[in-house]
N, C-alpha and C. Protein backbone atom coordinates (compact mmCIF):
# COMPACT_ATOMS: atom_id res chain seq x y z
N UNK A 1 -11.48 -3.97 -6.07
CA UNK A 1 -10.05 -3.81 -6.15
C UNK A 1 -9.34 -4.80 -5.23
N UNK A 2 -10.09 -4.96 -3.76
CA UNK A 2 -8.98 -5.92 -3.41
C UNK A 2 -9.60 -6.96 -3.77
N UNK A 3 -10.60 -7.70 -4.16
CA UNK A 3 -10.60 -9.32 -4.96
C UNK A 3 -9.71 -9.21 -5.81
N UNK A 4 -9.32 -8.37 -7.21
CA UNK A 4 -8.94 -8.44 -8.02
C UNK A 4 -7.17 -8.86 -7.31
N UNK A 5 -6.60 -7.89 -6.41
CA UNK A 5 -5.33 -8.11 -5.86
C UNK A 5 -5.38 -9.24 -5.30
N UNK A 6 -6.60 -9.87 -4.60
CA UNK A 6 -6.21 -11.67 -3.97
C UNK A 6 -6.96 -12.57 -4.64
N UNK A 7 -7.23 -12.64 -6.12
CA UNK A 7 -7.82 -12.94 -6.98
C UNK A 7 -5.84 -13.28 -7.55
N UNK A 8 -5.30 -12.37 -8.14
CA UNK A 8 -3.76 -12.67 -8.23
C UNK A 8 -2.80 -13.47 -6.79
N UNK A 9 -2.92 -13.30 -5.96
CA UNK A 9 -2.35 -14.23 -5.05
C UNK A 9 -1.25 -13.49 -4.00
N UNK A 10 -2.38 -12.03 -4.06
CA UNK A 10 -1.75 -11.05 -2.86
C UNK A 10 -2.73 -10.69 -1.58
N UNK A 11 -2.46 -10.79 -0.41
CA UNK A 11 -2.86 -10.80 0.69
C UNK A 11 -3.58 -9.18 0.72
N UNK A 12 -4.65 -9.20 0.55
CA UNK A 12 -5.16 -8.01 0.35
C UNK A 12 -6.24 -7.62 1.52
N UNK A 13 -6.62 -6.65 2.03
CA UNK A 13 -7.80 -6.66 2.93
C UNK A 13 -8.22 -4.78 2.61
N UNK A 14 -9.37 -4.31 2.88
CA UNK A 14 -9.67 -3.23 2.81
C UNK A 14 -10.23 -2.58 4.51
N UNK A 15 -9.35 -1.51 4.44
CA UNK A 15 -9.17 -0.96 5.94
C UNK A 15 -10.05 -0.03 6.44
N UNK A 16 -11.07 0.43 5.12
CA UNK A 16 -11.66 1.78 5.65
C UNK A 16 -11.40 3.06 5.65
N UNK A 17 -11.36 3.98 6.13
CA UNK A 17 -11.05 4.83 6.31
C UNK A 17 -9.89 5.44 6.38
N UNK A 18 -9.13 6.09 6.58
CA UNK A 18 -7.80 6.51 6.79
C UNK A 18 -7.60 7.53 7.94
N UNK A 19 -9.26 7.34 8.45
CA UNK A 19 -9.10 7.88 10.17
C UNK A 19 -9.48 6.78 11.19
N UNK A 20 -9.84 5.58 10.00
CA UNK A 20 -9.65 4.85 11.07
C UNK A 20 -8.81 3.72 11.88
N UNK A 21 -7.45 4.49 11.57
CA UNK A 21 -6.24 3.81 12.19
C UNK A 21 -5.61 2.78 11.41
N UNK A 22 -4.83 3.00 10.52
CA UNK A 22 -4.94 1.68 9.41
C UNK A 22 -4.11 0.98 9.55
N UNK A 23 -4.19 -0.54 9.22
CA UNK A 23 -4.02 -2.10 9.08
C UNK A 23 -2.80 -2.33 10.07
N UNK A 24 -3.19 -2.00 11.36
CA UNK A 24 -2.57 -2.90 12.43
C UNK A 24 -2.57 -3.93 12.44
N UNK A 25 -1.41 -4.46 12.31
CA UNK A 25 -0.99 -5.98 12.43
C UNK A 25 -1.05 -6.56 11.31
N UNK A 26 -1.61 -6.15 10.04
CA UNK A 26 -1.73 -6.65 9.21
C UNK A 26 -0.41 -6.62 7.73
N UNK A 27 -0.32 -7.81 7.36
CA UNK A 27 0.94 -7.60 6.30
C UNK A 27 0.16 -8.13 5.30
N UNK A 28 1.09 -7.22 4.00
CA UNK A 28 0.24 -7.29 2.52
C UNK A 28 -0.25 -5.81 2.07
N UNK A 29 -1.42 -6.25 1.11
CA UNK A 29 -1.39 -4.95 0.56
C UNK A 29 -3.34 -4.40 1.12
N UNK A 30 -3.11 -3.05 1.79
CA UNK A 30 -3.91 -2.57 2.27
C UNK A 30 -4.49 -1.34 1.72
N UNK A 31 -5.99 -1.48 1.58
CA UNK A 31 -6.72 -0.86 0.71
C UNK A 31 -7.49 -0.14 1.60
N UNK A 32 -7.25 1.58 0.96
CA UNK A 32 -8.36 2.21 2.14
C UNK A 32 -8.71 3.71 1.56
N UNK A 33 -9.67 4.15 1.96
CA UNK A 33 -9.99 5.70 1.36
C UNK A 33 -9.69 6.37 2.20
N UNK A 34 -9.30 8.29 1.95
CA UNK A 34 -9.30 9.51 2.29
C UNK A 34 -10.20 10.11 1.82
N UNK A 35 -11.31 10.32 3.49
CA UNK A 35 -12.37 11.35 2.80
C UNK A 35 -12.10 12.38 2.84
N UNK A 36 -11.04 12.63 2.33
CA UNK A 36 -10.76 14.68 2.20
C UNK A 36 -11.65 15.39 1.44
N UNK A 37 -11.43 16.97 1.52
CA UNK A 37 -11.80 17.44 0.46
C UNK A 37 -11.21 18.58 -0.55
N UNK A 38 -9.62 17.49 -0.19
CA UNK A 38 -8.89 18.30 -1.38
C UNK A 38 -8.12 17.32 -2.38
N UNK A 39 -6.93 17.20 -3.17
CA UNK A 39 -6.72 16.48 -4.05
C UNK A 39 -5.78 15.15 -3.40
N UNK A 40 -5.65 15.28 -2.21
CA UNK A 40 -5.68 14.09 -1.43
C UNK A 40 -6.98 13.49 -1.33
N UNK A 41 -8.03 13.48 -1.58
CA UNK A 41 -8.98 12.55 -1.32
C UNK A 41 -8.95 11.37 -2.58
N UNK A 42 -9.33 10.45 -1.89
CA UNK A 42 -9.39 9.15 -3.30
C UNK A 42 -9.30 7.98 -2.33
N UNK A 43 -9.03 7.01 -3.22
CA UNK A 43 -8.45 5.63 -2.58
C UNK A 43 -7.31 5.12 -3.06
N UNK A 44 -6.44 4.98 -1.81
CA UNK A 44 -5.21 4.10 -2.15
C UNK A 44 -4.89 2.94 -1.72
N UNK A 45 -3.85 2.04 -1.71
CA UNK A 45 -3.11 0.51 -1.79
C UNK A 45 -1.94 1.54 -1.68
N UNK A 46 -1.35 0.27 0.02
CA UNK A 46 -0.12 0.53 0.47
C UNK A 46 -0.03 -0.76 0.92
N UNK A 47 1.30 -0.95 0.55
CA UNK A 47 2.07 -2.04 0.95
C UNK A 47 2.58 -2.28 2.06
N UNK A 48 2.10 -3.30 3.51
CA UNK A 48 2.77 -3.02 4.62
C UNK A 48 3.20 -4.48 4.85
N UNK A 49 4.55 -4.36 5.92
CA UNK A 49 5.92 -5.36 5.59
C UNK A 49 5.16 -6.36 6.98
N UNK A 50 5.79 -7.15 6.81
CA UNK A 50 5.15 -7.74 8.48
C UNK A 50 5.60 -7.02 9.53
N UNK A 51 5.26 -7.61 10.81
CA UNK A 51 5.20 -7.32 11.96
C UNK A 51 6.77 -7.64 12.47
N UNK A 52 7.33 -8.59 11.96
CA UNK A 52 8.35 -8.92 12.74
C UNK A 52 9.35 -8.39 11.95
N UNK A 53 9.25 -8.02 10.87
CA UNK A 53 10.41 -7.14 9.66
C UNK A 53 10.20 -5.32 10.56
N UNK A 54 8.57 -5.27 10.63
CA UNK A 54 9.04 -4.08 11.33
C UNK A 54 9.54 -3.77 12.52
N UNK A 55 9.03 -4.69 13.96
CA UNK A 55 10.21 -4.71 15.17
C UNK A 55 11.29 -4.50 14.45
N UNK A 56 12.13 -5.23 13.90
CA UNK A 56 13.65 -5.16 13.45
C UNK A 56 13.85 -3.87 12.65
N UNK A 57 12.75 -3.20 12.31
CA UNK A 57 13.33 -1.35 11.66
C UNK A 57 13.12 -0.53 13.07
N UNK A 58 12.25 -1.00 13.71
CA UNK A 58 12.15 0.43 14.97
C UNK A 58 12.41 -0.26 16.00
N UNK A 59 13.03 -1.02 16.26
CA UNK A 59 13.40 -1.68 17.66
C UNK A 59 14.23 -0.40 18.31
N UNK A 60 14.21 -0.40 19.52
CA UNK A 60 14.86 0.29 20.47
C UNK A 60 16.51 0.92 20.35
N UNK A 61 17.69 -0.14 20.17
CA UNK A 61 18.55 -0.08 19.73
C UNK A 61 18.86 0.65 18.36
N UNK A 62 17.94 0.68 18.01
CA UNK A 62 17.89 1.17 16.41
C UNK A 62 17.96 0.09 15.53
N UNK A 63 17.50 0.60 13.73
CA UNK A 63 16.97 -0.45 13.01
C UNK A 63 18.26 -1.48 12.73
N UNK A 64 17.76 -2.58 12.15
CA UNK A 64 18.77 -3.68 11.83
C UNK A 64 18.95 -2.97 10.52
N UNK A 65 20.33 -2.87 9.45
CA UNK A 65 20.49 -3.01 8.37
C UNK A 65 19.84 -3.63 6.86
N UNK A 66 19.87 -5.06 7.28
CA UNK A 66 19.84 -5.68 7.36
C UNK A 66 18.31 -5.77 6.90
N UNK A 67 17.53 -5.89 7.92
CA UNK A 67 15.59 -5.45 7.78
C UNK A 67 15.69 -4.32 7.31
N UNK A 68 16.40 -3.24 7.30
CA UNK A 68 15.95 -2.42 6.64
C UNK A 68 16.08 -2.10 5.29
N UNK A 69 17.17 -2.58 4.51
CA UNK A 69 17.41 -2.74 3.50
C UNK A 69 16.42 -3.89 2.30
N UNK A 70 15.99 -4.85 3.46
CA UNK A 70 15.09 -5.54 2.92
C UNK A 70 13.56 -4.82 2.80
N UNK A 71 13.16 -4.23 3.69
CA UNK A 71 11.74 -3.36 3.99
C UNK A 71 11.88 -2.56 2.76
N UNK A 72 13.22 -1.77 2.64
CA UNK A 72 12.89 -1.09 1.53
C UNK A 72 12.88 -1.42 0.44
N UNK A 73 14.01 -2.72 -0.12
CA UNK A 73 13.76 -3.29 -1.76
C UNK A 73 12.05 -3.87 -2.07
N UNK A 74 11.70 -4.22 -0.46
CA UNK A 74 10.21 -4.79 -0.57
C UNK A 74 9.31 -4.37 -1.02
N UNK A 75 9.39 -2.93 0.09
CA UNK A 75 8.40 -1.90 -0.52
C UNK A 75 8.84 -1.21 -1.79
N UNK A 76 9.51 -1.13 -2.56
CA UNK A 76 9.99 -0.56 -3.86
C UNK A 76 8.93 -1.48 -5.09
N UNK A 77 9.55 -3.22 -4.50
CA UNK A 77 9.41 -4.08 -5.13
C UNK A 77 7.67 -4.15 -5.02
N UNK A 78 7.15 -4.19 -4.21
CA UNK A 78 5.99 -4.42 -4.03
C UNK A 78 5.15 -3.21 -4.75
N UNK A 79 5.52 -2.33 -4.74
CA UNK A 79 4.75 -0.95 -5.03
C UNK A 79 4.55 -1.19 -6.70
N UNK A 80 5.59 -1.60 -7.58
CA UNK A 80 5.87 -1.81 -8.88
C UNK A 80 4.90 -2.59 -9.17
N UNK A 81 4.47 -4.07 -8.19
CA UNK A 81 4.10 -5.43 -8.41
C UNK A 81 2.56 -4.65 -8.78
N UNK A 82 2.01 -4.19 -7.75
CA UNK A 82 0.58 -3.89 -7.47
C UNK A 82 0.05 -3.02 -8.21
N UNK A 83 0.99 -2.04 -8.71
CA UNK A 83 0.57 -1.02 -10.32
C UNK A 83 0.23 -2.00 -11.26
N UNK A 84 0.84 -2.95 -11.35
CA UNK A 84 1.14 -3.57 -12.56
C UNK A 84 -0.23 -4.40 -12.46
N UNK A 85 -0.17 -5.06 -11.23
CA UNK A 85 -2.00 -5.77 -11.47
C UNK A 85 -3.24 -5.32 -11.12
N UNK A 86 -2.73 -4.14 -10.90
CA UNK A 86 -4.51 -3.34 -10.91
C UNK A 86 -4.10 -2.72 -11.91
N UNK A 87 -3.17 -2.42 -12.55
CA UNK A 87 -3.64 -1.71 -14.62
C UNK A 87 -4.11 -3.36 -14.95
N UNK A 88 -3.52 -4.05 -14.91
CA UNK A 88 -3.90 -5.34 -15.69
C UNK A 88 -5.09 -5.36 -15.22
N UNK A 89 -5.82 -5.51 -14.11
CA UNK A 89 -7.62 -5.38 -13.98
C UNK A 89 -8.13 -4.27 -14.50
N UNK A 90 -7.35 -3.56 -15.18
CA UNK A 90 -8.97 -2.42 -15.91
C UNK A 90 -8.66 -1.09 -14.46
N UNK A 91 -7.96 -1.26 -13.54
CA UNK A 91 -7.63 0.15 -12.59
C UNK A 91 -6.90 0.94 -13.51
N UNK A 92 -6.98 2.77 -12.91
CA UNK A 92 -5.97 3.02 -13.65
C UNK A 92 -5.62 3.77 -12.29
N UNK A 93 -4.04 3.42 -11.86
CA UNK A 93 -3.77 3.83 -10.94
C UNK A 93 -1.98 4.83 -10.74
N UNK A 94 -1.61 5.34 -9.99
CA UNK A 94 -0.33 6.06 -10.11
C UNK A 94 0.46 6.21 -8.57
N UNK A 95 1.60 6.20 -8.81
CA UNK A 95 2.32 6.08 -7.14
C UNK A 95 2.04 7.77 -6.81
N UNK A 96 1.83 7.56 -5.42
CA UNK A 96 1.76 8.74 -4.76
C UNK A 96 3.01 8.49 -3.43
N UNK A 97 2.99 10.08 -2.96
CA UNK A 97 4.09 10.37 -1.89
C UNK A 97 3.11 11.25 -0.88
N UNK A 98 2.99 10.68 -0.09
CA UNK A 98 2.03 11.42 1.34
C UNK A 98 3.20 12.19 1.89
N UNK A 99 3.00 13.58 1.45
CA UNK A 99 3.77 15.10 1.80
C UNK A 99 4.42 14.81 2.88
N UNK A 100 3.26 14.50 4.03
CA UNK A 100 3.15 14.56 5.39
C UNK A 100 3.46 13.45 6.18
N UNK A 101 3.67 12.04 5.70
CA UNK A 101 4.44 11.19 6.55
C UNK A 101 5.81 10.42 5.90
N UNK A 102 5.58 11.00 4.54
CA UNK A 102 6.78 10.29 3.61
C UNK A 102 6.69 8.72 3.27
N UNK A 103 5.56 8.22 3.40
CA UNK A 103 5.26 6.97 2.98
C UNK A 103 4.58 6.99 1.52
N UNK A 104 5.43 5.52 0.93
CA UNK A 104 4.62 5.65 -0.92
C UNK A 104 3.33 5.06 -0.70
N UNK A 105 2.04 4.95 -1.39
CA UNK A 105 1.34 4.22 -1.69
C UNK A 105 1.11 4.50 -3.23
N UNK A 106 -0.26 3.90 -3.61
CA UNK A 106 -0.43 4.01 -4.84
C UNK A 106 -1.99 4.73 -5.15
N UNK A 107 -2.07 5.50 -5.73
CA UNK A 107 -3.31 6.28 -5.93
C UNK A 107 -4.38 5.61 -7.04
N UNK A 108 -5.29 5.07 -6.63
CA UNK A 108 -6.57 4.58 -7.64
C UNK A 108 -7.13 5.65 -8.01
N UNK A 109 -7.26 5.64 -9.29
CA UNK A 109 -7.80 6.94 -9.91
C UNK A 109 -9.50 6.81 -10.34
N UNK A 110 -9.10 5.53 -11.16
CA UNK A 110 -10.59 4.75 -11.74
C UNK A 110 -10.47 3.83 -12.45
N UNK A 111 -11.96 2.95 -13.29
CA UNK A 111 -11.15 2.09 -13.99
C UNK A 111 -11.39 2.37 -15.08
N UNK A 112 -11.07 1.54 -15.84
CA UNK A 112 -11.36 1.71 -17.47
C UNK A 112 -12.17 1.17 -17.78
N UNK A 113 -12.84 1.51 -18.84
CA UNK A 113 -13.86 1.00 -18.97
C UNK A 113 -13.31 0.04 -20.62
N UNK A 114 -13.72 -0.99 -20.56
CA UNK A 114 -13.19 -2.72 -21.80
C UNK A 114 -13.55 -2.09 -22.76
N UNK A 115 -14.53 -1.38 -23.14
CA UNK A 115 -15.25 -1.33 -24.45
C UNK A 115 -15.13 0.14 -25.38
């Protein structure tokens, strides 16, 4: 899954776990599993903004407008992009909403099989 996303010409890396602290520092789209054992478990792709877009949402003063308005058309925009090319690889995948921190990612379900 992530060749297929930087195979298209998206900055992709796979993080592991989802206890194990995910994709510090890293911008693009980040691939990682939940070993739960309820209907949260699976693997998802989340879209994270850079480093310096996010200083400018949680800076001290409070967020810039400005970055934040952009963070969010990004992540809207980005979330759409990455459905669209993991169905086009044979994924079949669906946006999810994490209850518990209010962040979107996207839920990999499985793939399809060509034949």
């Amino acid at each position: 899954m992530t060749d297929d996303l930087r195979q298209a010409g998206i900055s992709a890396v796979f993080a592991g776990s989802s206890f194990d602290g995910l994709s510090r520092g890293i911008a693009g789209a980040v691939v990682f599993h939940a070993p739960y054992c309820d209907e949260s478990a699976g693997v998802y792709v989340k879209w994270t903004p850079s480093q310096e877009l996010m200083r400018q949402v949680i800076r001290p003063e409070g967020p810039d407008p400005r970055a934040l308005a952009l963070g969010s058309a990004t992540q809207e925009a980005m979330n759409t992009a990455l459905l669209g090319i993991l169905r086009a690889a044979g994924w079949e995948a669906s946006h999810y909403s994490n209850s518990v921190t209010g962040e979107s990612y996207l839920k990999v379900l499985k793939t399809f099989s060509a034949g």
